[in-house]
Protein backbone atom coordinates (compact mmCIF):
# COMPACT_ATOMS: atom_id res chain seq x y z
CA UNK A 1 23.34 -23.33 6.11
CA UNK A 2 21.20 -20.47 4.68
CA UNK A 3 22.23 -17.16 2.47
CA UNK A 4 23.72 -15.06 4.75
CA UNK A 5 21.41 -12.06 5.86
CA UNK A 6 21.29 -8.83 3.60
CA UNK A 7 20.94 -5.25 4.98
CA UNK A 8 19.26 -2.51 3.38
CA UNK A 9 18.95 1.09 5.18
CA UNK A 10 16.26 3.05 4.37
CA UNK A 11 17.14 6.95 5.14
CA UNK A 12 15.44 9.98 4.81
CA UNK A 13 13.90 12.57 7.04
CA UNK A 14 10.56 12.85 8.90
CA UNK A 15 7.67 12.25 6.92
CA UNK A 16 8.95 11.28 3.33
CA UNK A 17 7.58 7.59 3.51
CA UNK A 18 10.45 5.84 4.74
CA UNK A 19 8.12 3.48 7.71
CA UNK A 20 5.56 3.15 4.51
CA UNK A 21 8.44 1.91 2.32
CA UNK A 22 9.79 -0.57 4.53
CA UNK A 23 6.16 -2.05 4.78
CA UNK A 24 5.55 -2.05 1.17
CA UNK A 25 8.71 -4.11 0.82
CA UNK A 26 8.06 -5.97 4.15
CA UNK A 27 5.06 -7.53 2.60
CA UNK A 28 5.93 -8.28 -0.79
CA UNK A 29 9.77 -9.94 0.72
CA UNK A 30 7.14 -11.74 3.46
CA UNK A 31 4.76 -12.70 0.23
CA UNK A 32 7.85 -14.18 -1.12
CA UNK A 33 8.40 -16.55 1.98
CA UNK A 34 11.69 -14.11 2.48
CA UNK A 35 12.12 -13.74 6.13
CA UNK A 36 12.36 -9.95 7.24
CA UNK A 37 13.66 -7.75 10.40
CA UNK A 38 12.89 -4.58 11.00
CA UNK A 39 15.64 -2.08 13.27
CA UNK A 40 14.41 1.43 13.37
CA UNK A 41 15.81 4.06 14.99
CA UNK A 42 13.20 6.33 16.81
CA UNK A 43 15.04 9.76 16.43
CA UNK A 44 11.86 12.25 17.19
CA UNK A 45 12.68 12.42 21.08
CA UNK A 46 10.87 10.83 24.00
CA UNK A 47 9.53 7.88 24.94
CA UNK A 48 8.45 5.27 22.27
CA UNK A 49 5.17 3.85 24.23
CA UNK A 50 4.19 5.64 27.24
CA UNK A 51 1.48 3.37 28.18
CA UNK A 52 2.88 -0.08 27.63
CA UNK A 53 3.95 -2.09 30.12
CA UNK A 54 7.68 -1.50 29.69
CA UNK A 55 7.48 2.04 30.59
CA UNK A 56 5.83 0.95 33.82
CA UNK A 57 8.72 -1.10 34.17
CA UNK A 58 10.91 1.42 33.44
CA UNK A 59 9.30 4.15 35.47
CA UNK A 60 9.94 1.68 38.47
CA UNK A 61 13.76 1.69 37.83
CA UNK A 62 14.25 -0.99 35.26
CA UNK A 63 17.42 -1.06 32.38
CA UNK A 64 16.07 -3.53 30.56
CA UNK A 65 12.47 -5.06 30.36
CA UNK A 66 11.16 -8.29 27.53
CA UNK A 67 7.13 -8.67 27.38
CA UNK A 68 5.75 -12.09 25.86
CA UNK A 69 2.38 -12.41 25.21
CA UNK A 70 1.33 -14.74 22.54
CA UNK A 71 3.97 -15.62 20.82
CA UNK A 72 5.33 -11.71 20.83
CA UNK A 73 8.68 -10.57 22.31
CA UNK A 74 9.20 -7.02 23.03
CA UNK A 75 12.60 -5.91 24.51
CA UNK A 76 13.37 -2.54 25.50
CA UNK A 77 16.32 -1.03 27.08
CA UNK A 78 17.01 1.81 28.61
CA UNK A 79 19.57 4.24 27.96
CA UNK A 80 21.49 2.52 25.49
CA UNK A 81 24.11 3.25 23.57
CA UNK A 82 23.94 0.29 20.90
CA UNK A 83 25.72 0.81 17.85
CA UNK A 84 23.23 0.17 14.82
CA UNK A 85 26.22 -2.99 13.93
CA UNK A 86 25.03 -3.95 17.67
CA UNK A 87 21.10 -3.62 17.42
CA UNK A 88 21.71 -5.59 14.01
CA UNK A 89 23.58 -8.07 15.27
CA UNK A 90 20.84 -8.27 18.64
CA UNK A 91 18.52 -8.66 16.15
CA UNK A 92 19.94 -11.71 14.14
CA UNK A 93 20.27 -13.65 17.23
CA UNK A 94 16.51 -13.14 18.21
CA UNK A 95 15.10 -14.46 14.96
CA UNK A 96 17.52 -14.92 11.78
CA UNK A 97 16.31 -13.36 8.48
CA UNK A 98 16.93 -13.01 5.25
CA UNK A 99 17.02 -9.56 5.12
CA UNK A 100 17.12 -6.89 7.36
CA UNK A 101 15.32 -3.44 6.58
CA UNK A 102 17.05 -0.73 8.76
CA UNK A 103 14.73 2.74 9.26
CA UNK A 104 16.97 5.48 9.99
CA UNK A 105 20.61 5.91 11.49
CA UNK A 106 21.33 8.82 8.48
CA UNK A 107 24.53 9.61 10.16
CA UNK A 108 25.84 5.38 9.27
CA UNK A 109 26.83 5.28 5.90
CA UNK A 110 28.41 2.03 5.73
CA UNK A 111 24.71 -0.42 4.20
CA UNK A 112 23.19 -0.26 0.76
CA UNK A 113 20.88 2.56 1.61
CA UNK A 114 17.83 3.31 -0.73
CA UNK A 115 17.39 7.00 -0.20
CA UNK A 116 14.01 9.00 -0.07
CA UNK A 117 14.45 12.70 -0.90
CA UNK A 118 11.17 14.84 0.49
CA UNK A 119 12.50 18.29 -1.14
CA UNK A 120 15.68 19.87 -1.95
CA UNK A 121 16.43 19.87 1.48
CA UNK A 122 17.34 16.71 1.83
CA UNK A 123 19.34 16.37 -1.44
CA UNK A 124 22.91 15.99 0.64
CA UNK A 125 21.50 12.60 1.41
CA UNK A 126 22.39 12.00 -1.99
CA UNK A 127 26.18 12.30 -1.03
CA UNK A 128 26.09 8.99 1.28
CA UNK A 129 28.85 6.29 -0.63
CA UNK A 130 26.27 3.17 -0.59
CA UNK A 131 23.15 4.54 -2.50
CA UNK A 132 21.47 1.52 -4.70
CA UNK A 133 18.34 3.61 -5.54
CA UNK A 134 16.55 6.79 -5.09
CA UNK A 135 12.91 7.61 -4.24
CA UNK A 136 12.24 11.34 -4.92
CA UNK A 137 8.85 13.71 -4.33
CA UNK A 138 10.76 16.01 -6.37
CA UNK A 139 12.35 16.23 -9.52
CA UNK A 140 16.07 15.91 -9.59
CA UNK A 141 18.13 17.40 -12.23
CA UNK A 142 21.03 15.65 -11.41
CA UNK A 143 22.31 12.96 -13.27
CA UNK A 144 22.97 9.79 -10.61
CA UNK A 145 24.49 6.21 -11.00
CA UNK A 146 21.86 4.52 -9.41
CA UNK A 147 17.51 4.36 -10.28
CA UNK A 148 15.67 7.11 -9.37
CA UNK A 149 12.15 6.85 -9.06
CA UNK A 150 9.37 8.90 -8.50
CA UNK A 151 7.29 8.63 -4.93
CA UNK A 152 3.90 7.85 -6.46
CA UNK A 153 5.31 5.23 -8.99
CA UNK A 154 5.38 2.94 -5.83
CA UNK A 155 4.45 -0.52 -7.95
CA UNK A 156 7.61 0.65 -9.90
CA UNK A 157 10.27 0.98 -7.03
CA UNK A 158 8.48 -1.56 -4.40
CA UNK A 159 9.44 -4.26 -7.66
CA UNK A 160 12.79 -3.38 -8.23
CA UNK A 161 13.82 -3.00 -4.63
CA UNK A 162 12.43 -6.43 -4.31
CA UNK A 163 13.70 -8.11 -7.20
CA UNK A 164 17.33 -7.00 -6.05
CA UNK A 165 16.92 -7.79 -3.01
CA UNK A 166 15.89 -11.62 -3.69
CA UNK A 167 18.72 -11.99 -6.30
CA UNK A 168 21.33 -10.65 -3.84
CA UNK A 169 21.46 -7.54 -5.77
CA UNK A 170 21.50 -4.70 -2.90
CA UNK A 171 22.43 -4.66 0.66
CA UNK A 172 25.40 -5.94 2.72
CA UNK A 173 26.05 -9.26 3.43
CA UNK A 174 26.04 -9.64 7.05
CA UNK A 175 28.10 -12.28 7.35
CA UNK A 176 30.99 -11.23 5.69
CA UNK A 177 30.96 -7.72 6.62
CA UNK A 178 34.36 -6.39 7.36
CA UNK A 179 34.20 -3.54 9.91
CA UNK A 180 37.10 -1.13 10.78
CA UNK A 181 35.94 0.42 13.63
């Protein structure tokens, strides 16, 4: 048996560089023969692909539609309700990983969440209980427990996030995870 799966949530808002971040560390994790998922959570509104298949599908009066074509799955369901725990867990049964890199869900505060502040703003982000580093485009003045680095030192952050990651450092163990819910 493997290492169980780690999660790491990547939150921020709209535009501060969370999809970029999650490829940065997709690629050097993938470099690393470290198997990665990706869950995302599509917040803006509307439909994610208007002129793929599954919104043909869907458009005919489908709840749930899968596309292969070589060697690709996509699944899409409509109106759901899944819990991120749920789309997580979905996930892991599809293809197990090493680590899965979660894009969003800023309301679920229970993952190691690296935390990307755009501008003052956002800085009650920096109030969620499972923060294990900080990307900023700002200057903060105040004093954290945890990294912060600066948005254009990307070889900097990219490297540590990494290097905690493959040591076990950050990010829930999916295995053991004991929910209360």
């Amino acid at each position: 048996m493997g290492q169980p799966c780690r999660i790491i949530q990547v939150v921020g808002y709209k535009n501060a560089g969370k999809t970029t971040l999650i490829e940065q560390i997709t690629r050097e994790l993938s470099s690393k023969n470290v198997t990665v998922g990706v869950v995302k959570h599509h917040g803006h509104g509307g439909e994610l692909a208007k002129s793929t298949d599954s919104a043909r599908f869907f458009r005919a009066g489908a709840s749930v539609s899968l596309v292969e074509g070589e060697g690709h799955v996509q699944i899409d369901v409509h109106n759901s309700t899944s819990s991120l725990d749920a789309l997580i867990q979905l996930q892991q049964q599809l293809q197990k990983t090493s680590c899965v890199l979660v894009e969003g869900w800023k309301r679920e505060d229970r993952y190691a969440s690296i935390v990307i502040i755009r501008d003052e703003a956002d800085f009650h982000l920096l109030k969620r209980d499972h923060i294990v580093t900080v990307i900023t485009h700002v200057p903060i003045d105040r004093g954290l427990d945890v990294p912060v680095f600066d948005y254009e030192n990307v070889h900097a952050y990219v490297s540590y996030i990494v290097h905690y990651i493959m040591k076990g450092g950050i990010g829930r163990d999916v295995s053991t995870d004991e929910r209360t819910d």
